[in-house]
C-alpha atoms as a PDB file:
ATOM      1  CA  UNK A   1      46.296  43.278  74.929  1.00  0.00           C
ATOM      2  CA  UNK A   2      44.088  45.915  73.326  1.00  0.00           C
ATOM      3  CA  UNK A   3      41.160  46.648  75.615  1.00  0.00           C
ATOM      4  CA  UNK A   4      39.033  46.104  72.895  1.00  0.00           C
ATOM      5  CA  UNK A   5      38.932  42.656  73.036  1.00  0.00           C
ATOM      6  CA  UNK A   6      36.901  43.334  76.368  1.00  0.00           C
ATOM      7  CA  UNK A   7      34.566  45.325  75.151  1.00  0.00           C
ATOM      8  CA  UNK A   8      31.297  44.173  73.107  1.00  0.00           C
ATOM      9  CA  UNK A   9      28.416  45.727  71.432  1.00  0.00           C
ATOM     10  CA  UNK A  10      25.103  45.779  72.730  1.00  0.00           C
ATOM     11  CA  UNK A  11      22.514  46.602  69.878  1.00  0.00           C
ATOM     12  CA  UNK A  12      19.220  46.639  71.987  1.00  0.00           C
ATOM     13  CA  UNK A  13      19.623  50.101  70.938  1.00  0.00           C
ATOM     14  CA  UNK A  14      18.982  49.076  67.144  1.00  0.00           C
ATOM     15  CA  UNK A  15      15.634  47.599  67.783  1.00  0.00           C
ATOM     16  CA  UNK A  16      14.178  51.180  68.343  1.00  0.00           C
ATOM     17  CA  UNK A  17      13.993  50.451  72.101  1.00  0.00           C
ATOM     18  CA  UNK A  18      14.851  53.820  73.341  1.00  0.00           C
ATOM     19  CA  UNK A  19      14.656  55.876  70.455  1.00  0.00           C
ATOM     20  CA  UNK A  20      13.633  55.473  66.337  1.00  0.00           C
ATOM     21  CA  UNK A  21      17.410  54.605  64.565  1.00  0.00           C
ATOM     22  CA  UNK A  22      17.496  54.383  61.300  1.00  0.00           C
ATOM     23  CA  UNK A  23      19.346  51.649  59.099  1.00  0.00           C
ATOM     24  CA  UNK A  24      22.002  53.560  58.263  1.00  0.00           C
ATOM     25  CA  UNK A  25      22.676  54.527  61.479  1.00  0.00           C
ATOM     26  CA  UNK A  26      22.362  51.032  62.864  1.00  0.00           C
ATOM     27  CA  UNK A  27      24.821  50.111  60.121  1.00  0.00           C
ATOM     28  CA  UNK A  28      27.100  52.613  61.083  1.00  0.00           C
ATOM     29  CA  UNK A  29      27.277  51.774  64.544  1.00  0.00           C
ATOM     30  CA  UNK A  30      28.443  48.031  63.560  1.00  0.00           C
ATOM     31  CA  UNK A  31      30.856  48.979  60.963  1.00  0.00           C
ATOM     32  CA  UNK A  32      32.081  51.297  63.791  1.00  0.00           C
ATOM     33  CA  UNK A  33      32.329  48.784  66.252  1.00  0.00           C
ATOM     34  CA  UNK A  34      34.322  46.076  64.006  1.00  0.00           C
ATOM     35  CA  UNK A  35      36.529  49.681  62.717  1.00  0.00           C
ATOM     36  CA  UNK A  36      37.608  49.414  66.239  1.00  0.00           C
ATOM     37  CA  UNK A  37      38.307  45.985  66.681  1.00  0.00           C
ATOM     38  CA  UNK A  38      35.089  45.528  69.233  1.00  0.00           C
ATOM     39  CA  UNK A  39      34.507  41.953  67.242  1.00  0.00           C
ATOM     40  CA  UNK A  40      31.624  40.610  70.468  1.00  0.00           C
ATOM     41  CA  UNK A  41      27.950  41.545  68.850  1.00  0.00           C
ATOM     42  CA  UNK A  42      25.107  40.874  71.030  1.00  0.00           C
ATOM     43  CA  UNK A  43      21.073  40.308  70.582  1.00  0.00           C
ATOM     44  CA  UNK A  44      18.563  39.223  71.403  1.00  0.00           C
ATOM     45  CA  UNK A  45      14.752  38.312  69.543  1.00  0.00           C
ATOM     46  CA  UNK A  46      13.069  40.701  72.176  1.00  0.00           C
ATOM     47  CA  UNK A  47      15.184  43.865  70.829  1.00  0.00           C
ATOM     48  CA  UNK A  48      12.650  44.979  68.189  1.00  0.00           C
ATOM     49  CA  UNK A  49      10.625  42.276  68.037  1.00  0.00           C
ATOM     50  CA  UNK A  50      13.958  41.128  65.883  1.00  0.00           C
ATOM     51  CA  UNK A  51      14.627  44.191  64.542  1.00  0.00           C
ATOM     52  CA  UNK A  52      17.842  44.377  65.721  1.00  0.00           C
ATOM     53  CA  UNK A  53      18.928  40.995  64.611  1.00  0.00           C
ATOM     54  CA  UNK A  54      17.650  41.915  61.110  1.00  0.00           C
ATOM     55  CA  UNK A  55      19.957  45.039  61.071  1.00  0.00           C
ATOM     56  CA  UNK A  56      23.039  42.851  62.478  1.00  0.00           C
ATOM     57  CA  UNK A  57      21.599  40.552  59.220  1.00  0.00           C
ATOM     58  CA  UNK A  58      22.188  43.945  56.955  1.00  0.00           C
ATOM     59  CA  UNK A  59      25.671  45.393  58.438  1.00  0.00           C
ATOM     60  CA  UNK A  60      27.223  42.097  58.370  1.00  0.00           C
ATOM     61  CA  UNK A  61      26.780  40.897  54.956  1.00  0.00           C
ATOM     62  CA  UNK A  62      29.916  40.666  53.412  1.00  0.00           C
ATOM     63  CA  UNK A  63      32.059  40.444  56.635  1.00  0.00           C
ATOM     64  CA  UNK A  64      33.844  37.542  56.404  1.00  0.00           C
ATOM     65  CA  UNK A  65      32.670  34.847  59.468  1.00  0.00           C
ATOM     66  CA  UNK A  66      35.648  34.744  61.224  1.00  0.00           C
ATOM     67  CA  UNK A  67      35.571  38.629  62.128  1.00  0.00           C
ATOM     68  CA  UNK A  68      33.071  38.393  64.749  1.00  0.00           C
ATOM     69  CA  UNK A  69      31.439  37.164  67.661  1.00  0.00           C
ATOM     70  CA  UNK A  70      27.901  36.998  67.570  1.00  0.00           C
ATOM     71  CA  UNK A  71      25.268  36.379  70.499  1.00  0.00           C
ATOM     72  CA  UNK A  72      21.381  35.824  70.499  1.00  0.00           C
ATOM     73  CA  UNK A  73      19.334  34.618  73.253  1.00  0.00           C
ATOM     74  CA  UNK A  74      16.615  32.285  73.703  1.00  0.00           C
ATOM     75  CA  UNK A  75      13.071  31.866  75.774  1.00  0.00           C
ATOM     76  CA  UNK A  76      11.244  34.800  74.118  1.00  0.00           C
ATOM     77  CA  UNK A  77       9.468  33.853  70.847  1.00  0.00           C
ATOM     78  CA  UNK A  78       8.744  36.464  67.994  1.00  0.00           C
ATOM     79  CA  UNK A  79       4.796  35.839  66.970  1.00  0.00           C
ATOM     80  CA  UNK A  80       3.496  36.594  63.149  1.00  0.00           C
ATOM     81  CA  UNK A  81       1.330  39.968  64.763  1.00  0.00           C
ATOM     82  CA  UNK A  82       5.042  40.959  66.077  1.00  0.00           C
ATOM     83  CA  UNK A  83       4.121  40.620  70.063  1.00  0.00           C
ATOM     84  CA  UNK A  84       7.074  39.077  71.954  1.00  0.00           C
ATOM     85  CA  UNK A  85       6.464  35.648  74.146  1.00  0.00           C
ATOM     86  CA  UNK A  86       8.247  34.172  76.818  1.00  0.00           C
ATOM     87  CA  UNK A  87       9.040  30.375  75.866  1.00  0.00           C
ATOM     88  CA  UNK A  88      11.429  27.945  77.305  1.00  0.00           C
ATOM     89  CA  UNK A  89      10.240  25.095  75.743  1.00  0.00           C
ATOM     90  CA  UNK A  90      11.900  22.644  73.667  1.00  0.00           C
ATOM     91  CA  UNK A  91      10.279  23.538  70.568  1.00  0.00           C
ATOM     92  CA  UNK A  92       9.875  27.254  71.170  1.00  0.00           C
ATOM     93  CA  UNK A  93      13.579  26.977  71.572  1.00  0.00           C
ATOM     94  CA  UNK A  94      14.113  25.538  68.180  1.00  0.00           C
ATOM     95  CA  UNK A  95      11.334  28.031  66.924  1.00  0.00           C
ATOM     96  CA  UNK A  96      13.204  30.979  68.303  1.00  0.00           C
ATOM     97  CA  UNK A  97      17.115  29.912  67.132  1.00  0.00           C
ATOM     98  CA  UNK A  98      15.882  28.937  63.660  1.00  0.00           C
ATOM     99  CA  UNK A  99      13.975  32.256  63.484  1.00  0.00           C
ATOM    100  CA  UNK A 100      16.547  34.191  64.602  1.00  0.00           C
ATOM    101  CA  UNK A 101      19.638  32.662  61.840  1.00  0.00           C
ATOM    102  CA  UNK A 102      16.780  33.856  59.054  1.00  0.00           C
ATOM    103  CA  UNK A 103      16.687  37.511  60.827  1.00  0.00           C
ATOM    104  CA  UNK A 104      20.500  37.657  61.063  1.00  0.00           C
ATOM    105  CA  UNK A 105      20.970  35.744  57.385  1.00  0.00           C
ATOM    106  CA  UNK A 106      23.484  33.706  59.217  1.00  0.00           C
ATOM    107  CA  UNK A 107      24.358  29.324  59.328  1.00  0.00           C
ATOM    108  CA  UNK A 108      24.775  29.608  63.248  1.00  0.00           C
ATOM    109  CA  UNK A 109      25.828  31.720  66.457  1.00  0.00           C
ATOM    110  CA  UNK A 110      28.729  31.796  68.590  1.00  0.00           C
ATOM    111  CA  UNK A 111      27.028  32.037  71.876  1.00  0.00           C
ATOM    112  CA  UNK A 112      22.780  31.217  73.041  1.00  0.00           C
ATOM    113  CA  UNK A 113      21.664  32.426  76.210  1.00  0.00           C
ATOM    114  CA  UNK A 114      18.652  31.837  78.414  1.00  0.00           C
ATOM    115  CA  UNK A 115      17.407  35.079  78.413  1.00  0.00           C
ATOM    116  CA  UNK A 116      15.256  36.823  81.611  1.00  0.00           C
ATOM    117  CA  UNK A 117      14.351  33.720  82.858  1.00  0.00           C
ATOM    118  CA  UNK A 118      13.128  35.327  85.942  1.00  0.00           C
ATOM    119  CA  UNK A 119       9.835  33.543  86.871  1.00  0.00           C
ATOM    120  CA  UNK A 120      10.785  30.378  84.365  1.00  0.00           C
ATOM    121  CA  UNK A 121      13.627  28.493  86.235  1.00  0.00           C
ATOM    122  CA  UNK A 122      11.992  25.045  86.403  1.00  0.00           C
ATOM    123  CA  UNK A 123      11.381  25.366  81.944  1.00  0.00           C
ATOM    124  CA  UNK A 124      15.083  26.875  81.818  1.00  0.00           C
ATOM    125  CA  UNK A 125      16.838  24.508  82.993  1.00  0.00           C
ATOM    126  CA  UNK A 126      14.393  21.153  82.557  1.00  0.00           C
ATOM    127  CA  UNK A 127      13.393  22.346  78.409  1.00  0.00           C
ATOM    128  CA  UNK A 128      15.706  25.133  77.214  1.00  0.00           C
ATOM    129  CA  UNK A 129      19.197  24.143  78.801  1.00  0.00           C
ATOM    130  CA  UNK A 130      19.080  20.794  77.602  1.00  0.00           C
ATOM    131  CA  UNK A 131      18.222  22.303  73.853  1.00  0.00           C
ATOM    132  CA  UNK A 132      21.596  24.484  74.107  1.00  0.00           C
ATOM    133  CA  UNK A 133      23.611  22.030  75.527  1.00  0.00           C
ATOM    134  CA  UNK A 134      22.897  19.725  72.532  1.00  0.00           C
ATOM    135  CA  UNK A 135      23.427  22.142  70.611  1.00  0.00           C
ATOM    136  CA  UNK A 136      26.629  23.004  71.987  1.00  0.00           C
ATOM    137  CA  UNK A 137      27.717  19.380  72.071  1.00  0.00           C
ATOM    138  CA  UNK A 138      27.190  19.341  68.220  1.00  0.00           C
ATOM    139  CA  UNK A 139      29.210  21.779  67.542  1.00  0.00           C
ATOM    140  CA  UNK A 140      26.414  24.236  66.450  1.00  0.00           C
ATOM    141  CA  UNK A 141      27.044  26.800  68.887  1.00  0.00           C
ATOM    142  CA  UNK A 142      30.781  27.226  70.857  1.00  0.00           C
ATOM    143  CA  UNK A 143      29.095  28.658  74.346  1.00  0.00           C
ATOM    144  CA  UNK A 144      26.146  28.365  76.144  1.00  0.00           C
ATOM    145  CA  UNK A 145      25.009  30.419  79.075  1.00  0.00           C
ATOM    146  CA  UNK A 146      22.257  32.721  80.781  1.00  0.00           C
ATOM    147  CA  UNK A 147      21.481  36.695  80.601  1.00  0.00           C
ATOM    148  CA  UNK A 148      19.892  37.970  83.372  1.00  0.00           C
ATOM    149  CA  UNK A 149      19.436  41.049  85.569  1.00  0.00           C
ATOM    150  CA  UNK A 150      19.729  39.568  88.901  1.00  0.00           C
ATOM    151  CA  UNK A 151      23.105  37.102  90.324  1.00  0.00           C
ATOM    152  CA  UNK A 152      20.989  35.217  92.874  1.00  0.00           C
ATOM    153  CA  UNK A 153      19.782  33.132  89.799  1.00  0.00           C
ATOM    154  CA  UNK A 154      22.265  32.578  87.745  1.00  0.00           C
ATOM    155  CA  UNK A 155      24.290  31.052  90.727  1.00  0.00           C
ATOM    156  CA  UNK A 156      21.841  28.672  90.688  1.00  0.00           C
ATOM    157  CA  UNK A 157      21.948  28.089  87.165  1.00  0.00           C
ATOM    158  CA  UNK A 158      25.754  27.215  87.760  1.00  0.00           C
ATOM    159  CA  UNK A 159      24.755  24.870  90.106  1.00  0.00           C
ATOM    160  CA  UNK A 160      22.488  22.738  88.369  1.00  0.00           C
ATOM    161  CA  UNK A 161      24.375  22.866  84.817  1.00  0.00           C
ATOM    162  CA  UNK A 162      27.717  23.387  83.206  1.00  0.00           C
ATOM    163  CA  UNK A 163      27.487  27.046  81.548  1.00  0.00           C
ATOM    164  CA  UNK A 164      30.390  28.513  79.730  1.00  0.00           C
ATOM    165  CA  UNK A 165      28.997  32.062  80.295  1.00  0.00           C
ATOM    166  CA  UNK A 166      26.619  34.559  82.059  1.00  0.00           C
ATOM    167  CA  UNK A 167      25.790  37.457  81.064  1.00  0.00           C
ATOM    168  CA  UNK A 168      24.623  39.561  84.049  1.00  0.00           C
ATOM    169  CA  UNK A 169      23.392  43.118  83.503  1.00  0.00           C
ATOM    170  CA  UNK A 170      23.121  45.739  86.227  1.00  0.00           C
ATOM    171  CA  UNK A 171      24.647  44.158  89.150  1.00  0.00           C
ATOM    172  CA  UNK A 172      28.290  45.261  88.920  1.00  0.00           C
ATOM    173  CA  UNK A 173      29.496  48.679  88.497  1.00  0.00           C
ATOM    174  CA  UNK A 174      30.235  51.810  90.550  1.00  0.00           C
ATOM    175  CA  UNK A 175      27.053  51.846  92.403  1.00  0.00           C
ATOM    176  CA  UNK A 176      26.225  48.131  92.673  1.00  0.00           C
ATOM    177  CA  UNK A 177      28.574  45.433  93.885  1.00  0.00           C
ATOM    178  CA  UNK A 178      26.789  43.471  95.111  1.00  0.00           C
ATOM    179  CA  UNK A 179      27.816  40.874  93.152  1.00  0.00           C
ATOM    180  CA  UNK A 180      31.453  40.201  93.989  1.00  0.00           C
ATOM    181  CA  UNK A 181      30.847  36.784  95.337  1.00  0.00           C
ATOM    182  CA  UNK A 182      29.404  35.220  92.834  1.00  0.00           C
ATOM    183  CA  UNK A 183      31.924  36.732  90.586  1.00  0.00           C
ATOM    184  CA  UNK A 184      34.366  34.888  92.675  1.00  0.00           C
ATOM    185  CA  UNK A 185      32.545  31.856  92.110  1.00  0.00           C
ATOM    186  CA  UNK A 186      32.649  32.122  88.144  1.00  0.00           C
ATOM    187  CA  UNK A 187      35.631  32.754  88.201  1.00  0.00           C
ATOM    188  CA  UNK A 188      36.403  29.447  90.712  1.00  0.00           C
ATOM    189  CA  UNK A 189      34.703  27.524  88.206  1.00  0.00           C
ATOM    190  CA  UNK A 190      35.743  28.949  84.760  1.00  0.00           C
ATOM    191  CA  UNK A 191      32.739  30.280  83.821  1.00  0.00           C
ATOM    192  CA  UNK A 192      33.039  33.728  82.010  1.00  0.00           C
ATOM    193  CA  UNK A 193      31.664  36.700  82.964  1.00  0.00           C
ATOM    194  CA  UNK A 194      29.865  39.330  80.405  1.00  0.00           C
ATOM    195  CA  UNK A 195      28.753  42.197  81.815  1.00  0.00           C
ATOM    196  CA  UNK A 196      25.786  44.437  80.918  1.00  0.00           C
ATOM    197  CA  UNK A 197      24.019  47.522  81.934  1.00  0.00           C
ATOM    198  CA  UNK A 198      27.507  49.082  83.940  1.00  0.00           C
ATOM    199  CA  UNK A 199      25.955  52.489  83.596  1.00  0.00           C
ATOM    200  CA  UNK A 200      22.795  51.223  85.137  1.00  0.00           C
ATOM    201  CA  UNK A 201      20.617  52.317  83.028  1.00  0.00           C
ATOM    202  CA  UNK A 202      22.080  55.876  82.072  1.00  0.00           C
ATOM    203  CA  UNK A 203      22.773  57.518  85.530  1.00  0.00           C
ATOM    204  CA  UNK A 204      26.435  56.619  85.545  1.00  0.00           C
ATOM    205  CA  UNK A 205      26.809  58.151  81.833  1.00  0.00           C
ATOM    206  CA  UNK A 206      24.560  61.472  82.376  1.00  0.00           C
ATOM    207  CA  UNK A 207      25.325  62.120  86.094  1.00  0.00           C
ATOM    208  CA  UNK A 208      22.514  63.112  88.284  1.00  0.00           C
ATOM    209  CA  UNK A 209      20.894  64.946  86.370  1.00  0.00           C
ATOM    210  CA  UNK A 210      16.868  65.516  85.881  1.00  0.00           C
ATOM    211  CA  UNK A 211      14.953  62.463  84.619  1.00  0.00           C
ATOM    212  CA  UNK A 212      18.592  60.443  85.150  1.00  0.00           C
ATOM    213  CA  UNK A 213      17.413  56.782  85.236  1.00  0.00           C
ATOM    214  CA  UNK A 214      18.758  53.797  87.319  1.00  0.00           C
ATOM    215  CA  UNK A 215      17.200  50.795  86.160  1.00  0.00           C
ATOM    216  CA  UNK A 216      15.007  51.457  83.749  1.00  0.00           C
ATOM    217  CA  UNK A 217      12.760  54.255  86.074  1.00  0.00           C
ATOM    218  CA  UNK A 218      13.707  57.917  87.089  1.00  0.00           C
ATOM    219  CA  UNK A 219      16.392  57.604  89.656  1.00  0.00           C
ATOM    220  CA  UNK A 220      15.249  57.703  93.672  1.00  0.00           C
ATOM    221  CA  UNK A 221      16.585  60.252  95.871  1.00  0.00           C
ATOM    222  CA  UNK A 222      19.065  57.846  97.328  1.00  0.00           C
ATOM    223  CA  UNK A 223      20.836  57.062  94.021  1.00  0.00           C
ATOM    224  CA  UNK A 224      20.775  60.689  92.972  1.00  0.00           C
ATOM    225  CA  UNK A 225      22.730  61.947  95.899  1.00  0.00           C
ATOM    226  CA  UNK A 226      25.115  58.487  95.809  1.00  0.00           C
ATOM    227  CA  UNK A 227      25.901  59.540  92.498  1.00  0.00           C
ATOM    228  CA  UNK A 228      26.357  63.230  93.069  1.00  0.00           C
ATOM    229  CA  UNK A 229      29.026  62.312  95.579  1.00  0.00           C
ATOM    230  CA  UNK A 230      30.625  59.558  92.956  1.00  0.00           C
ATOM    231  CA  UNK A 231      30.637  62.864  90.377  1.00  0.00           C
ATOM    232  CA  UNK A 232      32.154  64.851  93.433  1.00  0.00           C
ATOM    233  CA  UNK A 233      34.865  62.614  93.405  1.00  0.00           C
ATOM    234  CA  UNK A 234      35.396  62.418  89.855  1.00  0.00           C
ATOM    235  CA  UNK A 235      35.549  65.719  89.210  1.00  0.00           C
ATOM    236  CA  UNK A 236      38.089  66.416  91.617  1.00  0.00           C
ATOM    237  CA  UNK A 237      40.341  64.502  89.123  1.00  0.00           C
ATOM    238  CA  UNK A 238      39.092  66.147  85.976  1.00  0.00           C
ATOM    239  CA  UNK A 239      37.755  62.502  84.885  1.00  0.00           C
ATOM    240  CA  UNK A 240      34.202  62.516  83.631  1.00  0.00           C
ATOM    241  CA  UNK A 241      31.656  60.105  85.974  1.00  0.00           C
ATOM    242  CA  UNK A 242      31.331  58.236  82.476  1.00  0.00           C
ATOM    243  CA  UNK A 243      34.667  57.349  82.022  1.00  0.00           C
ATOM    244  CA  UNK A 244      35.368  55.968  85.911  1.00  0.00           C
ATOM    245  CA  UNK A 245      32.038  54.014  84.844  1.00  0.00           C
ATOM    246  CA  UNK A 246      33.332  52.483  82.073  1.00  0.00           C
ATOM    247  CA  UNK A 247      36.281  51.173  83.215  1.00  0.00           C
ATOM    248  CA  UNK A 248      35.668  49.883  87.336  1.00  0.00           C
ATOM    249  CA  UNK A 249      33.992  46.616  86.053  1.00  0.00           C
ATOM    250  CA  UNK A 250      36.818  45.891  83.478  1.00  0.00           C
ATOM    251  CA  UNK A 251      39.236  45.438  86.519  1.00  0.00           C
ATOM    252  CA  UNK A 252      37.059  42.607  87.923  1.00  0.00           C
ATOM    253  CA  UNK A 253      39.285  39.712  87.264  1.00  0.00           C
ATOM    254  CA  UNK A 254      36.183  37.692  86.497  1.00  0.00           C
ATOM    255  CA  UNK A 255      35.088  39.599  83.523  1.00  0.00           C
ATOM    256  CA  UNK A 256      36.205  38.891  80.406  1.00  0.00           C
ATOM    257  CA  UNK A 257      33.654  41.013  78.177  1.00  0.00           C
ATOM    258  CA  UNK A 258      31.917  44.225  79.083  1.00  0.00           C
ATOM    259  CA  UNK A 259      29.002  45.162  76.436  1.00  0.00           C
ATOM    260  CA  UNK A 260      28.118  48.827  76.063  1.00  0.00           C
ATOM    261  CA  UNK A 261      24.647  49.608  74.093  1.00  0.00           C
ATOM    262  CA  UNK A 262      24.839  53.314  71.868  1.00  0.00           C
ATOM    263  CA  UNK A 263      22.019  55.078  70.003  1.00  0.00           C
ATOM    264  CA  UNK A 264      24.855  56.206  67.269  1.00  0.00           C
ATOM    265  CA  UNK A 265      28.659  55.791  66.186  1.00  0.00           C
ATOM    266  CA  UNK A 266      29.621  58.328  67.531  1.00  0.00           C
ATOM    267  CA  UNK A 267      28.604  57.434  70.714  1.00  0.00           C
ATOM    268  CA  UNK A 268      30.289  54.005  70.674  1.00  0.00           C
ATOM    269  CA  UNK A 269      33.551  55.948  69.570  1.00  0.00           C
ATOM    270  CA  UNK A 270      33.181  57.611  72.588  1.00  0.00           C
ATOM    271  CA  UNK A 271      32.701  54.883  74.914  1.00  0.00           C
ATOM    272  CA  UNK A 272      35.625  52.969  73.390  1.00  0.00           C
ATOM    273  CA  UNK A 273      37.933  56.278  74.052  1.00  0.00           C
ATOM    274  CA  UNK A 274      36.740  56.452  77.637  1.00  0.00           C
ATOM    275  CA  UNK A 275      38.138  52.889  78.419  1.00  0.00           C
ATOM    276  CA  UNK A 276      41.543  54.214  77.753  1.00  0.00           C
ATOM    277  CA  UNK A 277      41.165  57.186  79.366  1.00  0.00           C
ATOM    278  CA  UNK A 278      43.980  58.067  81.919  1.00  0.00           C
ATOM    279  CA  UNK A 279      42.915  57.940  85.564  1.00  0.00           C
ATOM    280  CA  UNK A 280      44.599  58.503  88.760  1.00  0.00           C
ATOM    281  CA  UNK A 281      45.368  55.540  90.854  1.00  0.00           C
ATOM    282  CA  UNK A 282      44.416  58.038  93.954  1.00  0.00           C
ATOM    283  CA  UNK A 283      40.631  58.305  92.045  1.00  0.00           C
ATOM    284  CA  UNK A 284      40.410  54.767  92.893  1.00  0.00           C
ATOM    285  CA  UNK A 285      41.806  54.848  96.551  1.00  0.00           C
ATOM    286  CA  UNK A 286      39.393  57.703  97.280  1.00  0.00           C
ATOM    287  CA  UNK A 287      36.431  56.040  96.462  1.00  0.00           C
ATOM    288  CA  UNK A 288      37.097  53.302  98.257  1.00  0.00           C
ATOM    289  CA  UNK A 289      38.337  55.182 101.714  1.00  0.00           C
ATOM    290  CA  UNK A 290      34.920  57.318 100.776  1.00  0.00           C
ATOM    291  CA  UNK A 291      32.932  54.002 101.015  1.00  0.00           C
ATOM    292  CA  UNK A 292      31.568  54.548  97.208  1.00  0.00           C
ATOM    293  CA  UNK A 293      33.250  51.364  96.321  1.00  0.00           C
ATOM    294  CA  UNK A 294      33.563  48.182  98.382  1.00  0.00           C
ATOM    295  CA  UNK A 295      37.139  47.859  99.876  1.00  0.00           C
ATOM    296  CA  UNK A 296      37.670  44.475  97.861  1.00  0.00           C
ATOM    297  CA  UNK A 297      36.122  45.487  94.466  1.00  0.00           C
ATOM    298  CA  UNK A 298      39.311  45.444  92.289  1.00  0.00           C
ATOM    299  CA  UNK A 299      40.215  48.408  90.379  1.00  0.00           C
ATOM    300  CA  UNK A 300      42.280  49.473  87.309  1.00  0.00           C
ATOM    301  CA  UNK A 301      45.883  49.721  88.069  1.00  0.00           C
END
């Protein structure tokens, strides 16, 4: 099995939330992606204030349906003045999916999430879940699930309805794990896992380097010199930090999609090359016997 039928596309990047991208370059990066068979797109309305679903709308006019995978979220609501809402309402859930199929020029979705739904449980799953699951029961959409940035939540989203997939972001990679039981329990229950975020937020692409950032803020002391020793490791192998990133959470039996974000082509070319990247099973067995890694985290073989 290619390992690019793990790997999806995250295009936050294309709604100028780190940097201004052009276009072009945001059609590049998609054409790029699909070049090398990454087929999983993901968005969301809050990238851009739907930016980025209107430049998934540009790039993938022309490609025929069937090519791709394409994800959008629900529970924040574009306004006319651009501003972003949180709403988990019935309506604001129709709102939002109609709105975004006239960003991304598109009939339907393959996939709607519940997106950050952080302080909104009780509207999630009593207004917005029941929206998707109609949806889903129509035929509209083939999965519905949750996107979050914490586990503890979505475990209780899996309690109280039948998801076909999270996505979490952030909570399992090199430095956090976290995680690994309610992995287990996904997997238990055949609910797939998509992960986000495995470089938490830059630190495990860049190394520890000034103004690295873990989780959206400059990186504390105790993550910098965590990750120093992780790079320690690494480069006692010749194997970038970037690349050991990139591929410890594909080894998770539970995952079935990782998305990477990228600012450019280029960049996406690169992360695609690092998941193929030879690495030395004894990489592995030192960072666990260095207590970098939890002992039962599973690892590439």
């Amino acid at each position: 099995m290619a390992i690019t039928t793990k790997l999806g596309l995250g295009t936050a990047p294309m709604g100028n939330m780190f940097r201004p991208i052009s276009d072009a370059e945001s059609v590049a990066m998609i054409e790029s992606a699909l070049a090398q068979g990454v087929t999983f797109l993901d968005t969301a309305p809050l990238y851009g204030a739907g930016l980025s679903e209107i430049r998934l709308g540009m790039a993938l006019r022309g490609v025929p349906r069937h090519r791709y995978f394409l994800q959008t979220k629900v529970g924040r609501l574009v306004q006319p003045d651009g501003s972003v809402s949180f709403d988990y309402s019935r309506d604001g859930v129709l709102r939002s999916i109609d709105a975004s199929l006239t960003r991304l020029k598109l009939d339907h979705v393959d996939s709607l999430l519940i997106h950050d739904p952080d302080l909104n449980f009780g509207a999630a799953i009593h207004e917005a879940y029941p929206v998707l699951a109609e949806l889903r029961a129509q035929g509209v959409v083939k999965m519905i699930g949750a996107g979050m940035n914490q586990f503890e939540m979505l475990h209780d989203f899996a309690d109280c309805g039948d998801f076909d997939c999270f996505l979490l972001a952030g909570r399992y990679s090199l430095l956090q794990q976290h995680s690994l039981d309610f992995l287990a329990i996904c997997q238990q229950r055949g609910i797939k896992i998509w992960l986000g975020g495995t470089y938490n937020s830059g630190i495990l692409a860049t190394g520890a380097g000034p103004n690295a950032k873990y989780m959206y803020v400059n990186a504390p002391e105790r993550i910098l010199a965590r990750v120093r020793q992780l790079e320690a490791v690494c480069a006692n192998y010749a194997v970038p930090l970037r690349v050991v990133a990139a591929q410890f959470p594909l080894a998770h039996p539970a995952v079935t999609r990782v998305i990477f974000g990228a600012q450019s082509a280029h960049e996406f070319v690169e992360t695609v090359a690092g998941c193929t990247h030879p690495i030395p099973p004894a990489l592995w067995a030192d960072l666990k016997t260095s207590g970098l890694i939890r002992p039962n985290a599973p690892t590439p073989v």
